[in-house]
PDB file of N, CA and C in Angstrom:
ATOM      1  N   UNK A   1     -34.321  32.829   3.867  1.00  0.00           N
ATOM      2  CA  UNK A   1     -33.548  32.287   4.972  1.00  0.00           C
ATOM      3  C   UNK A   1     -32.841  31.008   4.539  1.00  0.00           C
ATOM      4  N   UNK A   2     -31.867  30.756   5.433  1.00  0.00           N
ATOM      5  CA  UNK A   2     -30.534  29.535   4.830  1.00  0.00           C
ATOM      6  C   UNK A   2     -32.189  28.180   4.832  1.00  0.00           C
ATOM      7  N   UNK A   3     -32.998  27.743   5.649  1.00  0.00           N
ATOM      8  CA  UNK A   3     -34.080  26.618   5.940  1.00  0.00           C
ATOM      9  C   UNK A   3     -34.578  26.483   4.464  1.00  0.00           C
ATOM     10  N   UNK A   4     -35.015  27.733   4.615  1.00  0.00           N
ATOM     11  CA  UNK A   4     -35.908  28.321   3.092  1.00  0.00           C
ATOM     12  C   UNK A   4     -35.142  27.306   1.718  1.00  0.00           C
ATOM     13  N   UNK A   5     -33.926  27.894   1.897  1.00  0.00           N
ATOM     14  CA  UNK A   5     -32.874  27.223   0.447  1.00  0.00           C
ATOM     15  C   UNK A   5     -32.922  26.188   0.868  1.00  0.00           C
ATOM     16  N   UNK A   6     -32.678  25.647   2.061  1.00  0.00           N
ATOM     17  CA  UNK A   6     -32.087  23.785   2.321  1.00  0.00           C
ATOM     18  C   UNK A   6     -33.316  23.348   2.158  1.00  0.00           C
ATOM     19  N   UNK A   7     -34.581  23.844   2.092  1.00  0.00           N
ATOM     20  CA  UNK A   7     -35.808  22.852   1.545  1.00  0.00           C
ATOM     21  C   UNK A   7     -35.559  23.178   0.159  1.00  0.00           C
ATOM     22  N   UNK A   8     -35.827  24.213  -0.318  1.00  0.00           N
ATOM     23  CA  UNK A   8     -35.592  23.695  -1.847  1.00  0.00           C
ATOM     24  C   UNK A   8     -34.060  23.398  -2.530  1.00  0.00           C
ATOM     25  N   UNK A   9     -32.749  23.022  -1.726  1.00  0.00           N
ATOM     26  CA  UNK A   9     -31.925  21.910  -1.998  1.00  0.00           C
ATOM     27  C   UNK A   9     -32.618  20.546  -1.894  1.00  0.00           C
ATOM     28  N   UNK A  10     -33.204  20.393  -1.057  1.00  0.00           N
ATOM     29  CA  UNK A  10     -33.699  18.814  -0.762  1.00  0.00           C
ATOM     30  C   UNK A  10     -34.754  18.669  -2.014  1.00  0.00           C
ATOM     31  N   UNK A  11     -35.608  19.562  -2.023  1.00  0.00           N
ATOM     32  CA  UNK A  11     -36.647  19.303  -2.846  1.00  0.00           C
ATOM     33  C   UNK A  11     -36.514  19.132  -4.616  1.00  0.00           C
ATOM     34  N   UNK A  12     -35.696  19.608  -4.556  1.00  0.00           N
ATOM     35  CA  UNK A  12     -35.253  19.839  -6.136  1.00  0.00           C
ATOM     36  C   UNK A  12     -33.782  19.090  -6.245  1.00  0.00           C
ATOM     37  N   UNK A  13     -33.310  17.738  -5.716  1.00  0.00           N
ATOM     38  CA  UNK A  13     -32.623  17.059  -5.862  1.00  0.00           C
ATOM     39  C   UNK A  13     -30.968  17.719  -5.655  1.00  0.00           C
ATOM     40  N   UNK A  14     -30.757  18.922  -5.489  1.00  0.00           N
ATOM     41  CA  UNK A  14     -29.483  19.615  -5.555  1.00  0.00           C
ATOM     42  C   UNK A  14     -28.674  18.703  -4.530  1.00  0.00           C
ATOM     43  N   UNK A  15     -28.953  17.987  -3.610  1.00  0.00           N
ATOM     44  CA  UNK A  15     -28.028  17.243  -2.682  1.00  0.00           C
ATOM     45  C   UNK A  15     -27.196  16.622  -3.867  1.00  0.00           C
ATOM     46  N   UNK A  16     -27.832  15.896  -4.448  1.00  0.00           N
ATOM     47  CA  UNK A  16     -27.170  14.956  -5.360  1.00  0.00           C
ATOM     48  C   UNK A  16     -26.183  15.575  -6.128  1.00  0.00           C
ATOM     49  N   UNK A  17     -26.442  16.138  -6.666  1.00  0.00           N
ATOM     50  CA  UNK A  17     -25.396  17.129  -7.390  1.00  0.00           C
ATOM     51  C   UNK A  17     -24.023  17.569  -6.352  1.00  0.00           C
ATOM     52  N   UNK A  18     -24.745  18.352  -5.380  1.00  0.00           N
ATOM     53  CA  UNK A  18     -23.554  18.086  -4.910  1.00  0.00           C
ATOM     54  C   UNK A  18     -22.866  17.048  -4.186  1.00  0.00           C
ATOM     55  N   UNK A  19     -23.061  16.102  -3.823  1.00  0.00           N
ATOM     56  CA  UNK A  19     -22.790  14.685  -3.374  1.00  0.00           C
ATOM     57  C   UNK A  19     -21.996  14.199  -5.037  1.00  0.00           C
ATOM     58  N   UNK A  20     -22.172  14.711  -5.894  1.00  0.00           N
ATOM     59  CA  UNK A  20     -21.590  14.194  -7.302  1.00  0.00           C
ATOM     60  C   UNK A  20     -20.290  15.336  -7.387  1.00  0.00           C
ATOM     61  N   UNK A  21     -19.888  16.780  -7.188  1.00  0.00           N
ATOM     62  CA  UNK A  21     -19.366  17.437  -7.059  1.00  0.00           C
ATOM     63  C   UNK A  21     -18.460  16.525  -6.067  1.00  0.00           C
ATOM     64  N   UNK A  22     -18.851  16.216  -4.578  1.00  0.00           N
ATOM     65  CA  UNK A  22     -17.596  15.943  -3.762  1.00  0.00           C
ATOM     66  C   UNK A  22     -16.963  14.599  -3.989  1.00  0.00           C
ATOM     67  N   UNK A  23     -17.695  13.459  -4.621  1.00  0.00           N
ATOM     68  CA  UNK A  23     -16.790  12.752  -4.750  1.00  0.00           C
ATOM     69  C   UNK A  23     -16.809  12.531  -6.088  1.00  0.00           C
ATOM     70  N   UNK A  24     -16.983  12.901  -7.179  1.00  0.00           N
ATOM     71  CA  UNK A  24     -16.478  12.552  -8.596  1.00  0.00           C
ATOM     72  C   UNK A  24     -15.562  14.140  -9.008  1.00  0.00           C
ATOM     73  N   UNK A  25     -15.509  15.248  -8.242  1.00  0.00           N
ATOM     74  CA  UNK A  25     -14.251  16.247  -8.864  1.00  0.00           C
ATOM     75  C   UNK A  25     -13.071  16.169  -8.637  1.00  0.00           C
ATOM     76  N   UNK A  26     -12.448  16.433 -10.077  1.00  0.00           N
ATOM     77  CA  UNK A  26     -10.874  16.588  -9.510  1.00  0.00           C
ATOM     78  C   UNK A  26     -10.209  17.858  -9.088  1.00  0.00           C
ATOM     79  N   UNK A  27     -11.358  18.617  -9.061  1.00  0.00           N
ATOM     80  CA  UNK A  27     -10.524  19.484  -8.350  1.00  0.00           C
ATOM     81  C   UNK A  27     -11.101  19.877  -6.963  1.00  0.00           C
ATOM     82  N   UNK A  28      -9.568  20.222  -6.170  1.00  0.00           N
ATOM     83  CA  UNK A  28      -9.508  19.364  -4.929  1.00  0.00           C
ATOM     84  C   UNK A  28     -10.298  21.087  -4.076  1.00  0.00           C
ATOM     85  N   UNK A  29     -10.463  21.900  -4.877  1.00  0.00           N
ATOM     86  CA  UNK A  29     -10.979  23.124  -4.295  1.00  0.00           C
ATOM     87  C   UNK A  29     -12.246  23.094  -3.988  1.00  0.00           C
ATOM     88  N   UNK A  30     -12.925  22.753  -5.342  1.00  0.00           N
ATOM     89  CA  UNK A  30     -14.290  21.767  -5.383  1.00  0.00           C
ATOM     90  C   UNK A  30     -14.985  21.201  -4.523  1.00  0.00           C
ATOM     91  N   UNK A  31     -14.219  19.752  -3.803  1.00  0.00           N
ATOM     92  CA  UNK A  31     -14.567  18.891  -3.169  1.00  0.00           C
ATOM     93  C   UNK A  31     -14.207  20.054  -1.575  1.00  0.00           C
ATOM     94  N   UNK A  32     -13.254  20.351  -1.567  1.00  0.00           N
ATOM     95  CA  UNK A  32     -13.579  21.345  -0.148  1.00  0.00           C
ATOM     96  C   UNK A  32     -14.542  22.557   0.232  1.00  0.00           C
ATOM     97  N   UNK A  33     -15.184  22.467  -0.850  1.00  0.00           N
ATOM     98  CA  UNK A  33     -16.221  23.793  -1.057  1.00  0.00           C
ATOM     99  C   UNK A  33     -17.667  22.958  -0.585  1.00  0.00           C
ATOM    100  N   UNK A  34     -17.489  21.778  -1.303  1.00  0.00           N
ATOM    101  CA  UNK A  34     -19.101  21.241  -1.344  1.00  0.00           C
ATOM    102  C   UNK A  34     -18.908  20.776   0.496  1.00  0.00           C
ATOM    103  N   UNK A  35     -17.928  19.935   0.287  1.00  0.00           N
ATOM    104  CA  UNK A  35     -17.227  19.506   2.002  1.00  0.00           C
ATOM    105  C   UNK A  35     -17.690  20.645   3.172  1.00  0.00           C
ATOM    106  N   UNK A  36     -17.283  21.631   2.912  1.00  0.00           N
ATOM    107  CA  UNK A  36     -17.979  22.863   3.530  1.00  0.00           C
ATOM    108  C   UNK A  36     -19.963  23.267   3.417  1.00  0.00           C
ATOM    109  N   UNK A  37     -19.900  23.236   2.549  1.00  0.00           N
ATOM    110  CA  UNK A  37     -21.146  23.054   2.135  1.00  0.00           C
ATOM    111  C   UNK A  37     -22.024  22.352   2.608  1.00  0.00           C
ATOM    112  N   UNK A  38     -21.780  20.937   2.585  1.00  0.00           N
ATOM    113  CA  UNK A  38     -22.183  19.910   3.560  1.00  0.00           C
ATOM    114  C   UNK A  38     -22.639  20.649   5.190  1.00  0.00           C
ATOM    115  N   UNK A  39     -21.210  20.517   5.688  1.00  0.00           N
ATOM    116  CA  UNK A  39     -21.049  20.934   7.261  1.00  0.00           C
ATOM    117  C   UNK A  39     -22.164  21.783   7.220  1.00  0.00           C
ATOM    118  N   UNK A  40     -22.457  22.944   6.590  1.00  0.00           N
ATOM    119  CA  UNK A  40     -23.139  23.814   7.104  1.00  0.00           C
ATOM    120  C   UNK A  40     -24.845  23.536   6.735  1.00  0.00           C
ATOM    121  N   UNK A  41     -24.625  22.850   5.744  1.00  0.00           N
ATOM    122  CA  UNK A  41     -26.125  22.506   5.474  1.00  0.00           C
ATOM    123  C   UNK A  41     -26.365  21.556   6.916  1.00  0.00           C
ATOM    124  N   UNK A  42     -25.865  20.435   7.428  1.00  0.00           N
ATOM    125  CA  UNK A  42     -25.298  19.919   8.118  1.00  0.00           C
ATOM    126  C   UNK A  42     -26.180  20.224   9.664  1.00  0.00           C
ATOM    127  N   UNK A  43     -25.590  21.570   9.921  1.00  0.00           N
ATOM    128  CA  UNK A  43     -25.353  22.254  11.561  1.00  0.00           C
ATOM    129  C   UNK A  43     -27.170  23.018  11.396  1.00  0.00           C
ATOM    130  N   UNK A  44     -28.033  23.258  10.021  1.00  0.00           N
ATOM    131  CA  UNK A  44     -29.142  23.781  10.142  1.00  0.00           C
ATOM    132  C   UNK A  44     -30.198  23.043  11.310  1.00  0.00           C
ATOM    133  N   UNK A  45     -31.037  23.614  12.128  1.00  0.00           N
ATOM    134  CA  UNK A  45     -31.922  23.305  13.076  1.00  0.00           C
ATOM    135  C   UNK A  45     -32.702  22.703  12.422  1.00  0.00           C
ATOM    136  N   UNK A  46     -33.501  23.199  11.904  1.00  0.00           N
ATOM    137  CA  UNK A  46     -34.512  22.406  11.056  1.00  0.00           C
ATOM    138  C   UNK A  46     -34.409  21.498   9.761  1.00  0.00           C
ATOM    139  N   UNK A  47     -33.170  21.788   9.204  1.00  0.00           N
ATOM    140  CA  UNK A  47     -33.232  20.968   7.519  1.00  0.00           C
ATOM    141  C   UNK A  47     -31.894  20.185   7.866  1.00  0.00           C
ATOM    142  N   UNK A  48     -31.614  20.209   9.261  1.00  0.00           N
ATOM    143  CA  UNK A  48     -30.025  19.273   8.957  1.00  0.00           C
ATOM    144  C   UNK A  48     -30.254  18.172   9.137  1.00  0.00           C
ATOM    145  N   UNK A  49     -31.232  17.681   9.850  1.00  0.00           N
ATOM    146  CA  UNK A  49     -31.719  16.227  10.148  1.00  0.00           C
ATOM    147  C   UNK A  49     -31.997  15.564   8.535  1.00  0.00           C
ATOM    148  N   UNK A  50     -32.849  16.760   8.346  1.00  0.00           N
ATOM    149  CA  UNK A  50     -32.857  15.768   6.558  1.00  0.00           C
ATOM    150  C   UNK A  50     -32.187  15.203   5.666  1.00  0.00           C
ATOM    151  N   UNK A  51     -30.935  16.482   5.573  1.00  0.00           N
ATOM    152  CA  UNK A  51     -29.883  16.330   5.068  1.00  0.00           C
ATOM    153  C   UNK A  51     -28.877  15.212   5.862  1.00  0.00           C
ATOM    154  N   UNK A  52     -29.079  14.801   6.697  1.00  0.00           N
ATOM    155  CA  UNK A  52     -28.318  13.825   7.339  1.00  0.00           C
ATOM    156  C   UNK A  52     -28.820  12.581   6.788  1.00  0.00           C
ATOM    157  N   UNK A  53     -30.062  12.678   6.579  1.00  0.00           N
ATOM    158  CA  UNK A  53     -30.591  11.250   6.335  1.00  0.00           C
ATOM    159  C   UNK A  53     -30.713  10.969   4.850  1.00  0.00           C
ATOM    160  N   UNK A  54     -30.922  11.817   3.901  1.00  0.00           N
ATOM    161  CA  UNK A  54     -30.259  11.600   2.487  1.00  0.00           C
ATOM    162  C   UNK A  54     -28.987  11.021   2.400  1.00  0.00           C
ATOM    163  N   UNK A  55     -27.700  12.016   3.197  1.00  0.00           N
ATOM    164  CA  UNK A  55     -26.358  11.785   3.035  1.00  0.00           C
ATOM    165  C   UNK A  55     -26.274  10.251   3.492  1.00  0.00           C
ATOM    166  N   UNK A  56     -26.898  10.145   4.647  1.00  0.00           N
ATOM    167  CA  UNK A  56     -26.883   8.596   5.245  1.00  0.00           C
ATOM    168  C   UNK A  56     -26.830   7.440   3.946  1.00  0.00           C
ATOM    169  N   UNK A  57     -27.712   7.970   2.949  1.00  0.00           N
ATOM    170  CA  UNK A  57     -28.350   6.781   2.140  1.00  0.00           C
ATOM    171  C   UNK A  57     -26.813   6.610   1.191  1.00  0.00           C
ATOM    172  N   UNK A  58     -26.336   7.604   1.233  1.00  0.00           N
ATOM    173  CA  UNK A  58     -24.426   7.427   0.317  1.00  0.00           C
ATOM    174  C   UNK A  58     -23.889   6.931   1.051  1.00  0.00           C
ATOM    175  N   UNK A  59     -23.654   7.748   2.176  1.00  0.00           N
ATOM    176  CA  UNK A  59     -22.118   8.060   2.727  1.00  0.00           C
ATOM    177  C   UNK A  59     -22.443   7.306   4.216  1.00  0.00           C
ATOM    178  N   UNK A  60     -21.129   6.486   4.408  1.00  0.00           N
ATOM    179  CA  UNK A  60     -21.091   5.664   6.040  1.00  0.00           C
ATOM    180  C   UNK A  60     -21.044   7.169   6.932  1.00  0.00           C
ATOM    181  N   UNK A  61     -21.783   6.697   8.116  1.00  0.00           N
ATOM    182  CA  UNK A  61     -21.981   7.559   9.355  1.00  0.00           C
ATOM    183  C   UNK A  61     -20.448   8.167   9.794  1.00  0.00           C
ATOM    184  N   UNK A  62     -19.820   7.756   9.652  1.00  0.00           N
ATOM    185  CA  UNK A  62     -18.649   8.521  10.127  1.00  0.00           C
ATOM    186  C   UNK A  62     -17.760   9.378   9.353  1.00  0.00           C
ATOM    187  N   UNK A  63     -17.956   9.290   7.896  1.00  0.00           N
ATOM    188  CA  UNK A  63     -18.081  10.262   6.885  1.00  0.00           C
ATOM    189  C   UNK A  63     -18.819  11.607   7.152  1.00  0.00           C
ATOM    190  N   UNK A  64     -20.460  11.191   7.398  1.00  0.00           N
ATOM    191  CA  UNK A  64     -21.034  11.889   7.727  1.00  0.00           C
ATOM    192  C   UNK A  64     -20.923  12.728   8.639  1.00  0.00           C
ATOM    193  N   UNK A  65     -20.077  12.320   9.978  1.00  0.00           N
ATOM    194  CA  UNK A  65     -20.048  12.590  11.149  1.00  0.00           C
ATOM    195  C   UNK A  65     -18.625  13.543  10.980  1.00  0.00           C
ATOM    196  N   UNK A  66     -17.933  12.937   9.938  1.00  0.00           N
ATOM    197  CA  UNK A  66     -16.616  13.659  10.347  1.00  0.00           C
ATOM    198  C   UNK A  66     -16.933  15.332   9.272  1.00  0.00           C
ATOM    199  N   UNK A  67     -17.864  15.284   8.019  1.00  0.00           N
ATOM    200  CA  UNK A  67     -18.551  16.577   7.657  1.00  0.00           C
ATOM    201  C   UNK A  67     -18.893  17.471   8.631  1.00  0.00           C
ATOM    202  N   UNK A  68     -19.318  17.321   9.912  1.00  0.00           N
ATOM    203  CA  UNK A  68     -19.545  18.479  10.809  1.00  0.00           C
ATOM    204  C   UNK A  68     -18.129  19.141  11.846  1.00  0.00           C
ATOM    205  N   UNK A  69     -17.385  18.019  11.604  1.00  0.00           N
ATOM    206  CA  UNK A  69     -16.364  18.242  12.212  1.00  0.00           C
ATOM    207  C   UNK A  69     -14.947  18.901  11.329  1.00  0.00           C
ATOM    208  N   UNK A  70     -14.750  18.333  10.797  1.00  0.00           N
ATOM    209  CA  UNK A  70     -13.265  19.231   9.582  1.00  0.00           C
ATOM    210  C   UNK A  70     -13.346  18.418   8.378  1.00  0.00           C
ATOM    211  N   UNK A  71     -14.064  19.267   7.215  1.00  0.00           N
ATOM    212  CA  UNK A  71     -14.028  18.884   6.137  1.00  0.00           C
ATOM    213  C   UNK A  71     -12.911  18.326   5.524  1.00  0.00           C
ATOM    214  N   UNK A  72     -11.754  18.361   6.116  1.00  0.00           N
ATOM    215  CA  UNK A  72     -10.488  17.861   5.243  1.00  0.00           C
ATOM    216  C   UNK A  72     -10.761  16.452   6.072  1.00  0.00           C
ATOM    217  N   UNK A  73     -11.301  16.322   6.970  1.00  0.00           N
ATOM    218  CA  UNK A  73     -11.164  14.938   7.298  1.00  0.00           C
ATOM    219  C   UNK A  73     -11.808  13.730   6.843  1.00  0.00           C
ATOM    220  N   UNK A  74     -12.745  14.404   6.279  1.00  0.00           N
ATOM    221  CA  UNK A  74     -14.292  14.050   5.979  1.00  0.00           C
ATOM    222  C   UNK A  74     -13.495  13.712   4.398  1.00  0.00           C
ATOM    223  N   UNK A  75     -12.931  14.736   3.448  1.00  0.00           N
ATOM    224  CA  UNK A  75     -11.956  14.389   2.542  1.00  0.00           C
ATOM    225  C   UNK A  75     -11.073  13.242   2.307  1.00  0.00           C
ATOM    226  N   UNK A  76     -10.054  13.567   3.056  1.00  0.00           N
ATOM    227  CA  UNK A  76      -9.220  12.517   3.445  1.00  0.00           C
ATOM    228  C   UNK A  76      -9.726  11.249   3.483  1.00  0.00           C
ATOM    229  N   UNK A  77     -10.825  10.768   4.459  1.00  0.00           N
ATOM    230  CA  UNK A  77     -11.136   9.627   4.383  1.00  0.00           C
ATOM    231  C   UNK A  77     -11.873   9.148   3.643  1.00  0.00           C
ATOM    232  N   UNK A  78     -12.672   9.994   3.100  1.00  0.00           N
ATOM    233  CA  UNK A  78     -13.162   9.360   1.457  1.00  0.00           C
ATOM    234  C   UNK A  78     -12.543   8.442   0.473  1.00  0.00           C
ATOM    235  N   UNK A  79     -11.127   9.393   0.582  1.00  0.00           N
ATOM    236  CA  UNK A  79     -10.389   9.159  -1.090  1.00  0.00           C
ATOM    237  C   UNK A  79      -9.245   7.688  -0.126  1.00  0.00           C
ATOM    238  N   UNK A  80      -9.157   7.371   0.589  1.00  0.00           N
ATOM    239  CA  UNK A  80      -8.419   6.497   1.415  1.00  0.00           C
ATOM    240  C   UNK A  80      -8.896   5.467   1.745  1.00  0.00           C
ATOM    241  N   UNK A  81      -8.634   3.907   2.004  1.00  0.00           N
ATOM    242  CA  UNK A  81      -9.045   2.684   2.530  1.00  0.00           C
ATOM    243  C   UNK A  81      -9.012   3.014   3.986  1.00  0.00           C
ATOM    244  N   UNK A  82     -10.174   2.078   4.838  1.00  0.00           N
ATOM    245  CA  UNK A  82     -10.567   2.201   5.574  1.00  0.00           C
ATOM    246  C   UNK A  82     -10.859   0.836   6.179  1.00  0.00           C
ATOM    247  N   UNK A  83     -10.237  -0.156   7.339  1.00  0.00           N
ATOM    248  CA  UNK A  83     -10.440  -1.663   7.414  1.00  0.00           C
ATOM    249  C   UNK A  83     -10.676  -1.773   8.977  1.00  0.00           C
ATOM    250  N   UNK A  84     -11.290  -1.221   9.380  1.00  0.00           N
ATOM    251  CA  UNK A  84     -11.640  -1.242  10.895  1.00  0.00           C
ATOM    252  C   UNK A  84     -12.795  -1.630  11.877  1.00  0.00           C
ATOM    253  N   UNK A  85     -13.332  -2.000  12.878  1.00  0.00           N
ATOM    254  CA  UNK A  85     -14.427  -2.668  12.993  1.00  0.00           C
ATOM    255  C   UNK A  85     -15.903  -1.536  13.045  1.00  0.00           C
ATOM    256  N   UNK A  86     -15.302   0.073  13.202  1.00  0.00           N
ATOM    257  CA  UNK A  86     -16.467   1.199  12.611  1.00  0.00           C
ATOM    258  C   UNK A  86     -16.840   1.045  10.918  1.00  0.00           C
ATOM    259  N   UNK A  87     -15.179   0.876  10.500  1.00  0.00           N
ATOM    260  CA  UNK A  87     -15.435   1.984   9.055  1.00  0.00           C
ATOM    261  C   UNK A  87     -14.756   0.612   7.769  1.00  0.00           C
ATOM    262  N   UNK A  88     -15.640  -0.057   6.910  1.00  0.00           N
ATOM    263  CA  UNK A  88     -14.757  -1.055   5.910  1.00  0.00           C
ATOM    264  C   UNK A  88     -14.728  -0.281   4.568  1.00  0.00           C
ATOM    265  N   UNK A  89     -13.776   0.900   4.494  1.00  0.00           N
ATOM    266  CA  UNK A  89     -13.898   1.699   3.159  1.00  0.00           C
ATOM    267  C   UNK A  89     -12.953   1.122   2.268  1.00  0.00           C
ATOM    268  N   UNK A  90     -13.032   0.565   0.770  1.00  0.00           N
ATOM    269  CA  UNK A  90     -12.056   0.305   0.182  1.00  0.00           C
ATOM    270  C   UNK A  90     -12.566   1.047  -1.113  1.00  0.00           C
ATOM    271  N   UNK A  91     -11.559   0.610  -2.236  1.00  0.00           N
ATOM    272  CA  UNK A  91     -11.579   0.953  -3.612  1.00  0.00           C
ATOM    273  C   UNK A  91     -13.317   0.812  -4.130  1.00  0.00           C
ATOM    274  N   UNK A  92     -13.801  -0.478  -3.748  1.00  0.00           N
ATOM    275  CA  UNK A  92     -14.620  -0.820  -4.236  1.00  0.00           C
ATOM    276  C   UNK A  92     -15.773  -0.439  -4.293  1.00  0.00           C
ATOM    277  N   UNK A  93     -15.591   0.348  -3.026  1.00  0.00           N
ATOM    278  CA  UNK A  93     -17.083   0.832  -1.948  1.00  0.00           C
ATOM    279  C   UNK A  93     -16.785   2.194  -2.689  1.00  0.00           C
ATOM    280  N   UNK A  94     -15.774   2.932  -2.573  1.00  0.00           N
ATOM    281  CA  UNK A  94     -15.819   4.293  -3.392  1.00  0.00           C
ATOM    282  C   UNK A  94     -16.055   4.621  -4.569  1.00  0.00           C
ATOM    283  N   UNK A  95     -15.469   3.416  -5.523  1.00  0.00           N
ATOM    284  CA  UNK A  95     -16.200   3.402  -7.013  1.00  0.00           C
ATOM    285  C   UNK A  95     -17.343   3.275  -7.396  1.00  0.00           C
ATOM    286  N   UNK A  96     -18.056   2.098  -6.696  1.00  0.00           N
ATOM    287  CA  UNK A  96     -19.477   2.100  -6.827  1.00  0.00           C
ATOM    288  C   UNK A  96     -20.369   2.995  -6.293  1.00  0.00           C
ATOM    289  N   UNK A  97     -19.786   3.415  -5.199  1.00  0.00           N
ATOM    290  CA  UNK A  97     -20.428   5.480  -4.743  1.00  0.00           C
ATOM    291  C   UNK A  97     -20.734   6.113  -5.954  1.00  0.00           C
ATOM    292  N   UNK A  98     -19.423   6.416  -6.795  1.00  0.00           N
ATOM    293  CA  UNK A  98     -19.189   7.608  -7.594  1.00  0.00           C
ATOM    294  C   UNK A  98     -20.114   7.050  -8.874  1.00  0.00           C
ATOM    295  N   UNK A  99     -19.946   6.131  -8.915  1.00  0.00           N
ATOM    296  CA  UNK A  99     -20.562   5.486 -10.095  1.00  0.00           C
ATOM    297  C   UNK A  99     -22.089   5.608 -10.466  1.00  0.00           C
ATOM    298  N   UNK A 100     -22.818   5.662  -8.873  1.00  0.00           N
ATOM    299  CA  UNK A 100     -24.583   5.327  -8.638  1.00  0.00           C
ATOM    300  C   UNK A 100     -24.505   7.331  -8.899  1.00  0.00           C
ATOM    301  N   UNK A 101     -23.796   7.484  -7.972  1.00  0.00           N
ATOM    302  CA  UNK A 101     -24.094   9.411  -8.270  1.00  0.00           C
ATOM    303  C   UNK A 101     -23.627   9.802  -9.551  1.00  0.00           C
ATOM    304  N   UNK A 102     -22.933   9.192 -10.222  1.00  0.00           N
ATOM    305  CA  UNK A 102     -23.284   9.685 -11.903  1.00  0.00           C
ATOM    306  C   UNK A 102     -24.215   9.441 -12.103  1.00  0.00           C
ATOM    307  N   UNK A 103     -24.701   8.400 -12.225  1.00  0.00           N
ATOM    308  CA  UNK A 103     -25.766   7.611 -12.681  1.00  0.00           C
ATOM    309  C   UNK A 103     -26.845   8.296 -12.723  1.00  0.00           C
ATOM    310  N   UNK A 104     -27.071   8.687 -11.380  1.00  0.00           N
ATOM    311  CA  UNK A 104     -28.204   9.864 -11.031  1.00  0.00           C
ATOM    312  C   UNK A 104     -28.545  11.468 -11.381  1.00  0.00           C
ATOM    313  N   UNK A 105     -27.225  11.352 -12.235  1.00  0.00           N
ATOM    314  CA  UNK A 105     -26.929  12.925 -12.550  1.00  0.00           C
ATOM    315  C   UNK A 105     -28.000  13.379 -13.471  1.00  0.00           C
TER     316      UNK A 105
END
């Protein structure tokens, strides 16, 4: 069952990987696959809470939030500055993202 796999995604570190897939690929098919990927791991009853709270530990809540809603958005605002009193996304905050999830690879 999809629970079955999303515990052993969680358990065997595969978030990370793909959390390294969506924001360190250049290809842009890639990052909409895992983006998808997300969402649906995401919408699970039982393993999405988890997966929310891993993703939490990367990605600002409205990143997160916009993954259940349209992955291109969730996209979009990744790769884009962000200066608002929800969301302070800049260059800096995204490099050092991509940087800790290599790191971890």
């Amino acid at each position: 069952s999809n629970t079955t796999i999303l515990k052993e995604v969680l358990t065997k570190g595969a978030l990370i990987y793909l959390l390294h897939l969506f924001c360190n690929s250049s290809a842009p098919n890639i990052r909409e696959d895992t983006a998808l990927l997300f969402s649906k791991m995401l919408s699970d009853k039982l393993m999405g809470p988890k997966v929310r709270l891993v993703l939490l530990k990367f990605l600002p809540s409205l990143f997160v939030e916009a993954l259940t809603d349209s992955c291109e958005t969730a996209i979009h605002m990744f790769d884009n500055n962000h200066e608002n009193p929800e969301l302070v996304w800049k260059d800096e905050g995204r490099e050092k993202l991509c940087r800790t999830v290599q790191k971890m690879m």
